[in-house]
C-alpha atoms as a PDB file:
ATOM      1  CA  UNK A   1     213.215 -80.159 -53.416  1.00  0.00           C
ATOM      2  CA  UNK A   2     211.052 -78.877 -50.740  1.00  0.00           C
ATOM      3  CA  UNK A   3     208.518 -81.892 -51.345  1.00  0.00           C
ATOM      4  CA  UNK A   4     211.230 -84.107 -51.476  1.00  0.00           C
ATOM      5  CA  UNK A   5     211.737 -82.743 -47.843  1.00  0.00           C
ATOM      6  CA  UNK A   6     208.205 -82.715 -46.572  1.00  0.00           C
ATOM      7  CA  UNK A   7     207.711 -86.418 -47.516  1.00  0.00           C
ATOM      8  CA  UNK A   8     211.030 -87.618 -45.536  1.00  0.00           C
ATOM      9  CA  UNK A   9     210.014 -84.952 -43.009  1.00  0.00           C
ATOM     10  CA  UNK A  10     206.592 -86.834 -43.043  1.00  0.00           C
ATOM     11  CA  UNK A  11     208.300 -90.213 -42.491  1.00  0.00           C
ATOM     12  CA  UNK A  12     210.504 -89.388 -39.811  1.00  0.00           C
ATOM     13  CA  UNK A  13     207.496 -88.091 -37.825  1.00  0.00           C
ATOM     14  CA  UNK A  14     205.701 -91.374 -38.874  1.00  0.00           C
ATOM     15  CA  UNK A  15     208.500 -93.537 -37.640  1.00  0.00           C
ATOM     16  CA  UNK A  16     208.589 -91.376 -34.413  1.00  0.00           C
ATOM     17  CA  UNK A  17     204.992 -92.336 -33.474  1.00  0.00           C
ATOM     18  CA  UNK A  18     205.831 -96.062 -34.168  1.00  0.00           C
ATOM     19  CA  UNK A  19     208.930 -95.720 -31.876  1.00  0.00           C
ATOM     20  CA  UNK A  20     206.456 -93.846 -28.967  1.00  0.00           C
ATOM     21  CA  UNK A  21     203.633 -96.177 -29.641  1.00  0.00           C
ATOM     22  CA  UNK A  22     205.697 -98.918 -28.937  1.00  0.00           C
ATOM     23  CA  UNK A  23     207.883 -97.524 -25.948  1.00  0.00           C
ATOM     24  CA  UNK A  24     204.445 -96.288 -24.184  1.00  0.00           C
ATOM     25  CA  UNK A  25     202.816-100.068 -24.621  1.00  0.00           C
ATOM     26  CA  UNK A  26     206.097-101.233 -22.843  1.00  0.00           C
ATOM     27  CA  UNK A  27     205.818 -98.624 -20.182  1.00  0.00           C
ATOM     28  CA  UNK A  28     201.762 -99.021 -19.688  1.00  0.00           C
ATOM     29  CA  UNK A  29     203.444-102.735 -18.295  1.00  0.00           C
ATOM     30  CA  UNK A  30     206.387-100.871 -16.358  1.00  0.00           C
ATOM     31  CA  UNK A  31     204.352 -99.318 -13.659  1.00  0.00           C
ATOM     32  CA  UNK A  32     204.136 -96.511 -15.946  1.00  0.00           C
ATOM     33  CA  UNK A  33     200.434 -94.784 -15.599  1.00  0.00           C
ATOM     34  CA  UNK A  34     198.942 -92.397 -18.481  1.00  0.00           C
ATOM     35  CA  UNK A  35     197.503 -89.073 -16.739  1.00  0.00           C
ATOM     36  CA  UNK A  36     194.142 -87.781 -17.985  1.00  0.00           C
ATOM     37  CA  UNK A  37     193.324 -84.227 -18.332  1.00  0.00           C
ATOM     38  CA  UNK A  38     190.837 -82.721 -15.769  1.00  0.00           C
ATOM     39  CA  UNK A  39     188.402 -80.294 -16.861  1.00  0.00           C
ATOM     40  CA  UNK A  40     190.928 -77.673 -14.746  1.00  0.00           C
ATOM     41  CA  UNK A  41     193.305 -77.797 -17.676  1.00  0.00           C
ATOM     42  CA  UNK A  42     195.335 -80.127 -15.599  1.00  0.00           C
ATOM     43  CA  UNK A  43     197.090 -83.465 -15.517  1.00  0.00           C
ATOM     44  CA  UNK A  44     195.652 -86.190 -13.361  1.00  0.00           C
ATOM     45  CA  UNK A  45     196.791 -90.043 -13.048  1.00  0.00           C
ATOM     46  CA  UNK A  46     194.489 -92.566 -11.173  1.00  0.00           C
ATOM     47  CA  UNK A  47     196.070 -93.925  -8.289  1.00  0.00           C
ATOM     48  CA  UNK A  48     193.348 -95.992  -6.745  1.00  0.00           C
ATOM     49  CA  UNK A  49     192.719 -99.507  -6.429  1.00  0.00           C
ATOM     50  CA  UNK A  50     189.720-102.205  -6.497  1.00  0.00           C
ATOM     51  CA  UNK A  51     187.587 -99.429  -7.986  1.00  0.00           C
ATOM     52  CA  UNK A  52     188.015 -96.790  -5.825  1.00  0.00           C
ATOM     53  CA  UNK A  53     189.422 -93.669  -7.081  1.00  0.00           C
ATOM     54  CA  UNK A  54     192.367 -91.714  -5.762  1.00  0.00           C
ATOM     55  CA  UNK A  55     193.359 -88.622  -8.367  1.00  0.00           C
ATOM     56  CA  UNK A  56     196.699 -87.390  -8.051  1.00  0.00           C
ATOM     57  CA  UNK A  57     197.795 -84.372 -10.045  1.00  0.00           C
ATOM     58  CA  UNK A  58     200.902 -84.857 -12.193  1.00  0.00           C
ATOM     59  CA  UNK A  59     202.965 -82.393 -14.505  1.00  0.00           C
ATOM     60  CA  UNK A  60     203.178 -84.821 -17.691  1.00  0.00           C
ATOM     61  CA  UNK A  61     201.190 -87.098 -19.890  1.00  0.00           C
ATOM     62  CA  UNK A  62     202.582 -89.823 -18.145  1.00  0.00           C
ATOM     63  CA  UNK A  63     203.828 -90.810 -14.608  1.00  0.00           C
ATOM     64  CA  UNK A  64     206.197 -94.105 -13.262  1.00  0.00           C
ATOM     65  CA  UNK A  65     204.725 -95.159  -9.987  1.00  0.00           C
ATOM     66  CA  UNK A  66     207.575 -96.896  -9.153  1.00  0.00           C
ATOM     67  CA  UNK A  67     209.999 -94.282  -9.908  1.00  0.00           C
ATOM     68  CA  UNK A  68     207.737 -91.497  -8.887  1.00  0.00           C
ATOM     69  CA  UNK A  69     208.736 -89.365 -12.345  1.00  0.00           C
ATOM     70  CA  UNK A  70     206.778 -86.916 -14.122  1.00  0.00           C
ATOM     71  CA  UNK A  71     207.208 -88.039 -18.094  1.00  0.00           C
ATOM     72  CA  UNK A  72     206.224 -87.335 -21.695  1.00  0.00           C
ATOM     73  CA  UNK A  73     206.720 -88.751 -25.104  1.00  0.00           C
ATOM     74  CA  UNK A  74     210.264 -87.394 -25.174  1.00  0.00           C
ATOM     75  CA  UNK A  75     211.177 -88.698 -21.711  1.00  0.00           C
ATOM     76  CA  UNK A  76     209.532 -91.952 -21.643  1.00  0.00           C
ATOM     77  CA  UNK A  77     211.511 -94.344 -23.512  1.00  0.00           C
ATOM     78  CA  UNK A  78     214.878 -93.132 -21.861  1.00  0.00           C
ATOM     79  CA  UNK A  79     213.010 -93.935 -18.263  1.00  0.00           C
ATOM     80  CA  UNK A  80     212.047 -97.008 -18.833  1.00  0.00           C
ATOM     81  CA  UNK A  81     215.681 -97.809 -19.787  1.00  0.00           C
ATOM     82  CA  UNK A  82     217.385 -96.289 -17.517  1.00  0.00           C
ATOM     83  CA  UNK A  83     219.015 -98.843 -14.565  1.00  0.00           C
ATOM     84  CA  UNK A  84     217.225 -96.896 -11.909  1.00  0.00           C
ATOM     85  CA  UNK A  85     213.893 -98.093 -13.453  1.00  0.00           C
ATOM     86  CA  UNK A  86     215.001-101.415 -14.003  1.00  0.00           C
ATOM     87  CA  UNK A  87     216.340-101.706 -10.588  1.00  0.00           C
ATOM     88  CA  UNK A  88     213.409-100.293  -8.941  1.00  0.00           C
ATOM     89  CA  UNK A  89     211.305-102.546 -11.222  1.00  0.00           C
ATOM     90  CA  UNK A  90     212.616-105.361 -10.331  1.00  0.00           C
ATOM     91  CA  UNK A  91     212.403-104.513  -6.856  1.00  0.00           C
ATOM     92  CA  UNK A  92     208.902-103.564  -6.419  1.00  0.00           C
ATOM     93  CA  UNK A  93     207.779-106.445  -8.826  1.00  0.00           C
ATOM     94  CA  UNK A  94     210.047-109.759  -8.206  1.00  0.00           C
ATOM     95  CA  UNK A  95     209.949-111.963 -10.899  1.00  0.00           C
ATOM     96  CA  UNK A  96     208.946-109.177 -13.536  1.00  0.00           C
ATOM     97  CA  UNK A  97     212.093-108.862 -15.982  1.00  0.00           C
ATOM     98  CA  UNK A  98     211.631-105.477 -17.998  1.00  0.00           C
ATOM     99  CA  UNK A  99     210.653-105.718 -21.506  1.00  0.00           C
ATOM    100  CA  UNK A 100     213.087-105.383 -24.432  1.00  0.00           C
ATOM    101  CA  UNK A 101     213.231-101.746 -25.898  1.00  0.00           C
ATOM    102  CA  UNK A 102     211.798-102.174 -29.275  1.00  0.00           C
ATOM    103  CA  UNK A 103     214.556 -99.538 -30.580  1.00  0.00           C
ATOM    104  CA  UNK A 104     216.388 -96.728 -29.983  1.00  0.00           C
ATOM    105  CA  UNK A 105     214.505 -93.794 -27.259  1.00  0.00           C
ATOM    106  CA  UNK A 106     212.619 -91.069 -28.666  1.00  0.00           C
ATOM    107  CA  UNK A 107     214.830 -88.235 -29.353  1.00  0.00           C
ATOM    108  CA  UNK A 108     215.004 -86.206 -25.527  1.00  0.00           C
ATOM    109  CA  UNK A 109     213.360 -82.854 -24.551  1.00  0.00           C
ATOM    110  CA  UNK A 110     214.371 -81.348 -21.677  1.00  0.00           C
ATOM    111  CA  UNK A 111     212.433 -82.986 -18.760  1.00  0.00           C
ATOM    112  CA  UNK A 112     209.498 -80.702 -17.546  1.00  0.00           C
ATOM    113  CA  UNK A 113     209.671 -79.475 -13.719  1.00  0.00           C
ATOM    114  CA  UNK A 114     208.963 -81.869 -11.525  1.00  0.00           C
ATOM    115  CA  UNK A 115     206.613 -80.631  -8.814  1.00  0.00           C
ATOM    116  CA  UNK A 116     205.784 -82.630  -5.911  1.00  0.00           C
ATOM    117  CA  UNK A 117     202.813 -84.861  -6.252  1.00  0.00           C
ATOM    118  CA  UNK A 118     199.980 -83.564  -5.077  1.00  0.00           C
ATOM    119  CA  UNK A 119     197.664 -86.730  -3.538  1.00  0.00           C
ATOM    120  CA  UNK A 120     193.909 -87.198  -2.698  1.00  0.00           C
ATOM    121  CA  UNK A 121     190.604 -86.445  -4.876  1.00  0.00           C
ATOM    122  CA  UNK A 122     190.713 -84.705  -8.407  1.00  0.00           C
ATOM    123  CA  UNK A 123     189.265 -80.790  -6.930  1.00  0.00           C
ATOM    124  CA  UNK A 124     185.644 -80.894  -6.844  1.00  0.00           C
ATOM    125  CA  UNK A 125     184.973 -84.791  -7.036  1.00  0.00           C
ATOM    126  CA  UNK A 126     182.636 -86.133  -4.429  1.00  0.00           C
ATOM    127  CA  UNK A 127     184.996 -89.183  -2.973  1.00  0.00           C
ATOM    128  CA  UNK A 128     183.764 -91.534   0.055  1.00  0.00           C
ATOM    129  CA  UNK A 129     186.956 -91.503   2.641  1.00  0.00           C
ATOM    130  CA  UNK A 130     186.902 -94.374   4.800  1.00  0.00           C
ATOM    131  CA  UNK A 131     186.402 -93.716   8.672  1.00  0.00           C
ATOM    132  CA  UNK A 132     190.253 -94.828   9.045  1.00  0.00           C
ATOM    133  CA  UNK A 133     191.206 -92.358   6.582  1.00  0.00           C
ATOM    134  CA  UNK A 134     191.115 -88.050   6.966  1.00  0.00           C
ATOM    135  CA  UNK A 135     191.237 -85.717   4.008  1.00  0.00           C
ATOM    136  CA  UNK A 136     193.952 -82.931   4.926  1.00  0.00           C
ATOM    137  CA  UNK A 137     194.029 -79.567   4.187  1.00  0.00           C
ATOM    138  CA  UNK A 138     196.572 -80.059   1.690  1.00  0.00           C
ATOM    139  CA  UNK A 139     194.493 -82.789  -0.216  1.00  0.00           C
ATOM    140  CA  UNK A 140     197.123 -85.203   1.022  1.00  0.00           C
ATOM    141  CA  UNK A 141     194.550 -88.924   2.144  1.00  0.00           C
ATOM    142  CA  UNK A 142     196.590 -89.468   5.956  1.00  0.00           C
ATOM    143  CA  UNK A 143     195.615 -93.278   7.082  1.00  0.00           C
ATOM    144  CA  UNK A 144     195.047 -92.514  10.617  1.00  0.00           C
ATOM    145  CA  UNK A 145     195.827 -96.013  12.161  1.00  0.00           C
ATOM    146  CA  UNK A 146     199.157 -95.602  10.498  1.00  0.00           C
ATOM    147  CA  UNK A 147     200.490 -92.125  10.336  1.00  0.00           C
ATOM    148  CA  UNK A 148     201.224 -92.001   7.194  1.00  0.00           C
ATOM    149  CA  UNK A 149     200.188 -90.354   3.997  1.00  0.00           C
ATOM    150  CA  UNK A 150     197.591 -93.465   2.145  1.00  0.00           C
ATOM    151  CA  UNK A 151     198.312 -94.346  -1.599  1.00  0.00           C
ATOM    152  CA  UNK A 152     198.006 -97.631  -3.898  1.00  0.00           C
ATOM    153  CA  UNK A 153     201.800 -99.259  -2.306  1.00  0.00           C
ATOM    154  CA  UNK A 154     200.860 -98.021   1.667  1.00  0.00           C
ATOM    155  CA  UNK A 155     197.209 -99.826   1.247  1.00  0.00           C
ATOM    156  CA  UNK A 156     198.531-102.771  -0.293  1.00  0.00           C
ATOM    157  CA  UNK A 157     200.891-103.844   2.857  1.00  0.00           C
ATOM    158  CA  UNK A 158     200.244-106.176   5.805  1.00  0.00           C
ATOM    159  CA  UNK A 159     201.153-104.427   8.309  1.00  0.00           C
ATOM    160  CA  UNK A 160     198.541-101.088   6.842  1.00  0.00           C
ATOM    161  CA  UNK A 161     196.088-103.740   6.831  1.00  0.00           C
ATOM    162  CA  UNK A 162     196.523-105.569  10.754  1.00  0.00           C
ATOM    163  CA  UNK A 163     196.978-101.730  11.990  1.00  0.00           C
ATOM    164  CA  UNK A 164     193.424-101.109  10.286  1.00  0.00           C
ATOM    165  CA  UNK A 165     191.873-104.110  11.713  1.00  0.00           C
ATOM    166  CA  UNK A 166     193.394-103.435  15.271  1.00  0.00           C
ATOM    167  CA  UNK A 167     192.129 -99.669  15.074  1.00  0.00           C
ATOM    168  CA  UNK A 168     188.284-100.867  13.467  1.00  0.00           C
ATOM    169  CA  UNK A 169     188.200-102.853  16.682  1.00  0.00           C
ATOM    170  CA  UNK A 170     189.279-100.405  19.113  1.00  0.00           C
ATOM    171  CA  UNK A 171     186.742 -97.714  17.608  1.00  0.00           C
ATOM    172  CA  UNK A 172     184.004-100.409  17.865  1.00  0.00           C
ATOM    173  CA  UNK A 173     184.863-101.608  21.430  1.00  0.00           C
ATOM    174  CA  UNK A 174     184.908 -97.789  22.704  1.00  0.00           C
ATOM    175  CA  UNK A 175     181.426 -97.281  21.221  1.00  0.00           C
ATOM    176  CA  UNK A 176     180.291-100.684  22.730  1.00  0.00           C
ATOM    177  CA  UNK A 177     182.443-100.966  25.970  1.00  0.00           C
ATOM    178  CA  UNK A 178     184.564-103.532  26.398  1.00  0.00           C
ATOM    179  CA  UNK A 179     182.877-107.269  27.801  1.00  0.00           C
ATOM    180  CA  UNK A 180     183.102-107.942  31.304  1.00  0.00           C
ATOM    181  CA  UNK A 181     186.426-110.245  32.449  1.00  0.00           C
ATOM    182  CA  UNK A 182     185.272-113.418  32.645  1.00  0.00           C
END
């Protein structure tokens, strides 16, 4: 009896990876990020763009950009179903219909604590800022021609980027002078 229950303990578990497997390839295409583990011991996702790094430290093994959640294996598949996610989805990405769940969600945990995100360099790494851009004490980026606290969805606007061009060109003319009226 009791290896009659290990092997359909066995294939639960082994249907249970096939079910995250699946749910975490449709969330990798949801805006969903998977967070690496720094050599601190904690959880870090890669919010950059174009190359350039931008480490923010995140409570999970996973984390919705779009959402702003904190997930896991248990949490996952029940996020990416949920209407806020498809609503938000579908909002920050027109066009981009979710995927269909490939089954049922992954059995749920409680949800782990969220914490507020914490943006800006992973500790210790050695990270260029831009001259528009100052490093606060908190390790929150600030784009200074903006106001506002820099990440991927800020940097990717129009108006982030004529407010950068406008405030390039005012730094240069103040070290140059401005030309003479004509």
């Amino acid at each position: 009896q009791q290896a009659k229950d290990s092997r359909k303990q066995t294939r639960e578990d082994a249907k249970w990876a096939r079910e995250v497997k699946a749910t975490v390839a449709r969330a990798l295409n949801e805006g969903v990020k998977e967070a690496e583990m720094g050599e601190d011991g904690l959880w870090y996702v890669d919010m950059g763009t174009k190359g350039k790094h931008m480490w923010m430290e995140v409570s999970d093994t996973y984390y919705c950009t779009i959402c702003e959640k904190h997930l896991n294996d248990a949490t996952i598949g029940a996020h990416i179903s949920s209407d806020k996610h498809t609503k938000r989805l579908a909002w920050a990405v027109p066009g981009a219909a979710p995927s269909l769940p490939s089954g049922p969600p992954p059995a749920s945990q409680p949800a782990p604590v969220s914490q507020p995100p914490v943006w800006g360099p992973r500790p210790g790494s050695k990270i260029r800022l831009e001259e528009w851009q100052k490093l606060e004490a908190d390790g929150v980026i600030r784009c200074l021609p903006c106001g506002k606290v820099y990440d991927e969805l800020h940097g990717s606007t129009a108006d982030h980027n004529n407010r950068v061009l406008t405030w390039l060109e005012t730094k240069r003319l103040q070290g140059q002078g401005y030309p003479p009226p004509q």
